[in-house]
Protein backbone atom coordinates (compact mmCIF):
# COMPACT_ATOMS: atom_id res chain seq x y z
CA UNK A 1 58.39 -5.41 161.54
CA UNK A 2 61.74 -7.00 160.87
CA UNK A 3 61.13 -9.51 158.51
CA UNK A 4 59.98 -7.98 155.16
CA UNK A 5 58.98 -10.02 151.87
CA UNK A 6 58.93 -8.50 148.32
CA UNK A 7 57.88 -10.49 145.52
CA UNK A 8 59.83 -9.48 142.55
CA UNK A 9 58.37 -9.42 139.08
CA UNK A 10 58.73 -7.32 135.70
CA UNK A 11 55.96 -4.82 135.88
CA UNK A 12 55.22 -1.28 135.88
CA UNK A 13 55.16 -0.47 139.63
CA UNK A 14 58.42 -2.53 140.72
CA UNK A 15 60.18 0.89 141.15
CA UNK A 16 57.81 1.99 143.22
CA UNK A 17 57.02 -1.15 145.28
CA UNK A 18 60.44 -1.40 146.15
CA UNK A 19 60.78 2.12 147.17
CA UNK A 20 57.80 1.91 149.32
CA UNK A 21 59.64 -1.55 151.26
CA UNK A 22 62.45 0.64 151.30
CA UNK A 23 60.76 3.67 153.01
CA UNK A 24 58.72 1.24 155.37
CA UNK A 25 61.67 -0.75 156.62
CA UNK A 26 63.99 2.07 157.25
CA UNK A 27 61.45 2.70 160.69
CA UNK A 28 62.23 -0.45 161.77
CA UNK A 29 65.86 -1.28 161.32
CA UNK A 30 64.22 -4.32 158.68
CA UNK A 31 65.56 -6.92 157.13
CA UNK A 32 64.29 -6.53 153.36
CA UNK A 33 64.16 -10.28 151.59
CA UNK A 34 63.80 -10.37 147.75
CA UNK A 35 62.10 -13.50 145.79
CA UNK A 36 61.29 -14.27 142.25
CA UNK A 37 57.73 -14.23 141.26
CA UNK A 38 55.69 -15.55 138.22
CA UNK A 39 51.76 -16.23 137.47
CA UNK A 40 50.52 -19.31 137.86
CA UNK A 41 50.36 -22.12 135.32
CA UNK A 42 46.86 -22.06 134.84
CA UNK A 43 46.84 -18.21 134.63
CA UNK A 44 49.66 -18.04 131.70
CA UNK A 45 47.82 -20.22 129.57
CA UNK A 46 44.31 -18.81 129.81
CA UNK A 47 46.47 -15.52 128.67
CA UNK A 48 48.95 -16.65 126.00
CA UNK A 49 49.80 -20.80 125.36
CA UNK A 50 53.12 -19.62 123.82
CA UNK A 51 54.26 -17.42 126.04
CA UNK A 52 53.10 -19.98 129.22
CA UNK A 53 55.44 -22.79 127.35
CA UNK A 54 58.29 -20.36 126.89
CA UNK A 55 58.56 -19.43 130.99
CA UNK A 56 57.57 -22.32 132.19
CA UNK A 57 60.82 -23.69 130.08
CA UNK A 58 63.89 -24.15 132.93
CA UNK A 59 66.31 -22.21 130.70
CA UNK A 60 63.90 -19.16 130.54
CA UNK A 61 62.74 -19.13 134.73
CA UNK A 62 66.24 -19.01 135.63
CA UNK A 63 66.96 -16.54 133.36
CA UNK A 64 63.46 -14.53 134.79
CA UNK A 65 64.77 -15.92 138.66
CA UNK A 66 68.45 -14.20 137.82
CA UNK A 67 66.77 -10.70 136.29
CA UNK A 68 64.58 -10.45 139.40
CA UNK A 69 67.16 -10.74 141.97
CA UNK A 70 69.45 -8.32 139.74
CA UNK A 71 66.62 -5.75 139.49
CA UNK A 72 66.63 -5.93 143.66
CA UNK A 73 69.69 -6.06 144.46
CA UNK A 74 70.62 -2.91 142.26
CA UNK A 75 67.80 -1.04 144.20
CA UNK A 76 69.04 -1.89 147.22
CA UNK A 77 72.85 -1.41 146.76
CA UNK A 78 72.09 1.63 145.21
CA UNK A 79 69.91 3.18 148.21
CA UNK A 80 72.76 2.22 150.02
CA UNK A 81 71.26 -0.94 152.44
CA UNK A 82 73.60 -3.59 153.67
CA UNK A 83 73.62 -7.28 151.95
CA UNK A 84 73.07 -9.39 154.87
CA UNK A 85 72.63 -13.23 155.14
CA UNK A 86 70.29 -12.53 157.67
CA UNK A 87 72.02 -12.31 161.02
CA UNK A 88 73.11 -9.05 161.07
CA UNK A 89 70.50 -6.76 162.98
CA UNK A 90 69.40 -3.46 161.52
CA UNK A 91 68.44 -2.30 157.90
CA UNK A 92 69.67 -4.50 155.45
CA UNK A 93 68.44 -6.88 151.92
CA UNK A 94 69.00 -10.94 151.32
CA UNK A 95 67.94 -12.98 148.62
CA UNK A 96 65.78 -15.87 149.55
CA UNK A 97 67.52 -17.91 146.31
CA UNK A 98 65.73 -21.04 144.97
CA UNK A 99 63.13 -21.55 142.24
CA UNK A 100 60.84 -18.81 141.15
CA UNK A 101 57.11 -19.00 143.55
CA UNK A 102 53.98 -18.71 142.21
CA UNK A 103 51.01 -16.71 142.84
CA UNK A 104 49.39 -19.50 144.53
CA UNK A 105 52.86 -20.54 146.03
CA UNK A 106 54.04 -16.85 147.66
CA UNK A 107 51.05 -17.07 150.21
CA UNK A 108 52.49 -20.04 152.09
CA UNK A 109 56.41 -18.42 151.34
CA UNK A 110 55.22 -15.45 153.53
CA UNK A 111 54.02 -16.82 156.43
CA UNK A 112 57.55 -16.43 158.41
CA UNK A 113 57.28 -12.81 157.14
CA UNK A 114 56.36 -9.77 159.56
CA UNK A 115 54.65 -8.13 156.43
CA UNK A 116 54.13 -8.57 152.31
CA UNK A 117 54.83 -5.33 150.05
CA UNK A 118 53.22 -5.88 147.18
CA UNK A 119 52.17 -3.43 144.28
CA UNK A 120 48.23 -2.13 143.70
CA UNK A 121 46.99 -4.44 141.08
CA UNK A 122 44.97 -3.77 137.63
CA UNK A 123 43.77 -5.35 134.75
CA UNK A 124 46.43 -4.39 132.10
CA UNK A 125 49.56 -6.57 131.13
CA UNK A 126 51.85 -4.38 132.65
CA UNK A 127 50.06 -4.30 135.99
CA UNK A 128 50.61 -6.18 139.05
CA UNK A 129 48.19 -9.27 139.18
CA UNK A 130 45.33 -9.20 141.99
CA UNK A 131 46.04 -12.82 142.18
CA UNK A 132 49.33 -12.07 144.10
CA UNK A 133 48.07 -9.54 146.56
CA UNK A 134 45.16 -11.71 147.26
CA UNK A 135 47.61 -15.30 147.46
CA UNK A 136 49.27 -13.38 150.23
CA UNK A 137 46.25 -11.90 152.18
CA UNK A 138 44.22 -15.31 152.48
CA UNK A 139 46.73 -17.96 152.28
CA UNK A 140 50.14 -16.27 154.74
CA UNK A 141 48.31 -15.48 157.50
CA UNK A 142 50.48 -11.73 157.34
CA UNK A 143 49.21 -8.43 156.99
CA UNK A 144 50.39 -6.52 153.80
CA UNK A 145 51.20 -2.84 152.70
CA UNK A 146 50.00 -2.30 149.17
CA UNK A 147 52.11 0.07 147.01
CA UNK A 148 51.00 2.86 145.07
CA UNK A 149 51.51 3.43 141.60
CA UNK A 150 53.95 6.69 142.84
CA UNK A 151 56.33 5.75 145.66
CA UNK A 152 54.81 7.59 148.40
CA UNK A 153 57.83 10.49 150.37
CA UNK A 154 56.51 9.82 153.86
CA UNK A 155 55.00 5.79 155.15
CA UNK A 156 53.20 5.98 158.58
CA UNK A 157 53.11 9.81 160.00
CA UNK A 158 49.49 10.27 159.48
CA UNK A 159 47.94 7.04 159.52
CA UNK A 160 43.76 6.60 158.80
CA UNK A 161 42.46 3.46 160.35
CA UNK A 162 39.33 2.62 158.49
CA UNK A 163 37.29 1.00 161.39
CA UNK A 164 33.94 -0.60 160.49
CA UNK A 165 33.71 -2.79 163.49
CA UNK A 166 34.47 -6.23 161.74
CA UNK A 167 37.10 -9.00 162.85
CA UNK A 168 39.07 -8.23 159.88
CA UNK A 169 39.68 -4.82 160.68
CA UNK A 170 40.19 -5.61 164.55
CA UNK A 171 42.88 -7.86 162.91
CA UNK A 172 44.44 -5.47 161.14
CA UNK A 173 44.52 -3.18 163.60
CA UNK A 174 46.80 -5.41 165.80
CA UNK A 175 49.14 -6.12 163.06
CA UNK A 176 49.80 -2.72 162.80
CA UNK A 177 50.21 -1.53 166.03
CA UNK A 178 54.36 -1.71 165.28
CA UNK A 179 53.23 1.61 162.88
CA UNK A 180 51.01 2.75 164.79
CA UNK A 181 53.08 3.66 168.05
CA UNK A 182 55.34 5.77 165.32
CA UNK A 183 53.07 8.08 163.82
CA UNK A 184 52.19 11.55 164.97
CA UNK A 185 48.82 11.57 164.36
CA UNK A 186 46.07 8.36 163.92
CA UNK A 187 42.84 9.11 162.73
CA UNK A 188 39.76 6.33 163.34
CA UNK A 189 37.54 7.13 160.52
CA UNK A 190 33.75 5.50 159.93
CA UNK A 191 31.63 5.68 157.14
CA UNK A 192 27.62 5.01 157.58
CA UNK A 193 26.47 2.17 156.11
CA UNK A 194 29.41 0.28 155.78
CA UNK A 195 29.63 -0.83 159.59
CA UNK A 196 29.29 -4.34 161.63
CA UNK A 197 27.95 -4.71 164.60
CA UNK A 198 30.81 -4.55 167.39
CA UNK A 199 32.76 -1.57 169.18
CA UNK A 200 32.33 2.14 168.30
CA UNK A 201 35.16 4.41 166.90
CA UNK A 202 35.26 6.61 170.13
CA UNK A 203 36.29 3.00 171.98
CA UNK A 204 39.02 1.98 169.96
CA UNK A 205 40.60 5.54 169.63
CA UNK A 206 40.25 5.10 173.70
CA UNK A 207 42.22 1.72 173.50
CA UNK A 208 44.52 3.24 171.15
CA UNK A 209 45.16 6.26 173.58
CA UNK A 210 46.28 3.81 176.10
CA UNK A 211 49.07 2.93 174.30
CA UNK A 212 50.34 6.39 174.58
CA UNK A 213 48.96 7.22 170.83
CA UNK A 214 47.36 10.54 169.73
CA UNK A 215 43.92 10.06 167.99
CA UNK A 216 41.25 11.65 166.67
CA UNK A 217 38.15 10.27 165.44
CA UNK A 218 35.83 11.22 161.99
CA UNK A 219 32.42 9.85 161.66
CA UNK A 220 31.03 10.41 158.06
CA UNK A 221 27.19 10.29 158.57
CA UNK A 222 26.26 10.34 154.72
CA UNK A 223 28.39 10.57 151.35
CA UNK A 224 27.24 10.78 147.43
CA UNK A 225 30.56 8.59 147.29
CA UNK A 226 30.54 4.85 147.56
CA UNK A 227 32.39 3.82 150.84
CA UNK A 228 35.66 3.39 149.38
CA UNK A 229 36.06 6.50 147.55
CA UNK A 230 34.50 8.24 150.62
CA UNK A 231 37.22 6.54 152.82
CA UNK A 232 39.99 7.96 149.90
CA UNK A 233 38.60 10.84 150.34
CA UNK A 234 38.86 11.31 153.68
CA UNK A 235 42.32 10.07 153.73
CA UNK A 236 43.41 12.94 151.19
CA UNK A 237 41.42 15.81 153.10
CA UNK A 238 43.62 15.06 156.54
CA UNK A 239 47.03 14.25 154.66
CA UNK A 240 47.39 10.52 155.51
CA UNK A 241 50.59 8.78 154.13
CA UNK A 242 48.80 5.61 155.53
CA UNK A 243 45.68 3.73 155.34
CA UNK A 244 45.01 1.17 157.93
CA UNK A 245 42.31 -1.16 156.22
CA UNK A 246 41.03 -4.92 156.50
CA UNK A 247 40.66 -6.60 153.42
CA UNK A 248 37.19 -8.01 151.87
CA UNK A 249 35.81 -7.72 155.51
CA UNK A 250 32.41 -8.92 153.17
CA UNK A 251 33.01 -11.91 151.13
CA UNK A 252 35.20 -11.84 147.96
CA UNK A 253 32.17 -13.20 145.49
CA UNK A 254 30.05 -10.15 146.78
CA UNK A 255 32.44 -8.03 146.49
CA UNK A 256 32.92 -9.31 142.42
CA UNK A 257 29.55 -8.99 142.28
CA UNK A 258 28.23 -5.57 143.96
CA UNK A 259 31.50 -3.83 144.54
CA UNK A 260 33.06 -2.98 147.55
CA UNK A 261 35.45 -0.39 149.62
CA UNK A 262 38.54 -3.24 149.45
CA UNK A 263 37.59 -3.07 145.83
CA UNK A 264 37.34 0.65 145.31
CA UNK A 265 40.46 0.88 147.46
CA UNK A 266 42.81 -1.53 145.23
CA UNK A 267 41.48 0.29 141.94
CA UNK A 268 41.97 4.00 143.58
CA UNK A 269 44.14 4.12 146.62
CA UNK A 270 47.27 6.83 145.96
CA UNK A 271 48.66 6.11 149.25
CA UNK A 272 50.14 2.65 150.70
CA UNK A 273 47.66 0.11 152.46
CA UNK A 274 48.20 -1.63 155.10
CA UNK A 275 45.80 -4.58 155.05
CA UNK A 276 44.86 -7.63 156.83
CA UNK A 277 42.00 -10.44 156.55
């Protein structure tokens, strides 16, 4: 995990998404790299014509471009990491310069990345779009750790891996094997219901236990909660700092439609997310 990527953007959780990059990368000596980000085209006008012909002016993005990469920088000089140009091993921040990227564009920008912080999106203006977090999870190929609203103290002691079998979460799983070998305790957690057909809990904690890890495993037989509250739940009962997760392990239309536990997770989830597809 030496290579992280923040997108950088006005909105309400910046503070805490780059505290939670800065928390992350201090267990693993990173490199932190800063970009500009903006909505796409498309997206602006559908919200507000004016406002889509005033950004996408060149006078106004490099104005945005410049704020972004001051609002970084100060974070990062102030929490006392090292500008680096990207040689220099051990913790330290770069710029990657340039125009601003897009939602659609970041996806393809973070594909040389280890891992994507990005905030926990919502629906209000001053909310980090889903259209980010979901450019990045489909299109880069890279795992990413979703920020809370509330920078979290601790990243990665007690980590919850949310296993329901699928190929997503298997995914995810290996990404994160970096944070994995550095917590003290892992905890494979199933909820009925919400499973595909494949391995067991009880065999990956084995595999896990291999590697030198300590693991438990929780099996939640029934719940009045949907799947992803139940799995929040569960997280805040054992103290996690960390939720393992992959992301729309059923299809993203179904999950519009019917609701899901990646959807219940990126309206509800207090702690960072690490999550693949």
């Amino acid at each position: 995990m030496k290579n992280i990527l923040v997108p950088i953007e006005e909105h309400d959780s910046i503070g805490a998404v780059l505290e939670t990059a800065w928390r992350f990368a201090q267990g693993f000596g990173s490199r932190i790299e800063g970009i500009a980000l903006g909505p796409d085209t498309g997206d602006l006008i559908a919200a507000d014509f004016a406002i889509a012909g005033s950004i996408f002016d060149e006078k106004t993005r490099r104005e945005l471009v410049e704020h972004a990469r001051r609002v970084f920088e100060e974070f990062m000089t102030a929490h006392g990491v090292a500008s680096s140009s990207g040689d220099n091993p051990g913790l330290s921040f770069g710029w990657a310069g340039g125009d601003m990227s897009t939602d659609s564009g970041i996806g393809a920008y973070g594909r040389v990345a280890d891992i994507v912080v990005v905030g926990r999106p919502g629906s209000g203006r001053g909310d980090p779009r889903r259209a980010t977090l979901e450019s990045v999870l489909f299109e880069a190929g890279r795992p990413i750790l979703i920020a809370p609203r509330k920078a979290p103290v601790t990243i990665g002691e007690t980590v919850v891996i949310s296993w329901n079998r699928s190929t997503e979460t298997a995914r995810t799983v290996g990404f994160a094997m970096p944070v994995l070998k550095k917590a003290k305790r892992i905890v494979v957690l199933t909820v009925a219901g919400a499973l595909s057909p494949g391995p067991s809990a009880e065999s990956l904690a084995k595999a896990l236990q291999r590697h030198g890890m300590t693991v438990d495993v929780v099996n939640i037989e029934s719940s009045a909660l949907s799947p992803g509250r139940t799995i929040l739940d569960q997280c805040a009962t054992l103290g996690a700092d960390l939720l393992v997760k992959g992301g729309y392990t059923q299809s993203r239309l179904r999950q519009m439609i019917f609701g899901g536990a990646t959807a219940d997770i990126l309206t509800y989830a207090e702690i960072p997310v690490f999550m693949a597809h």
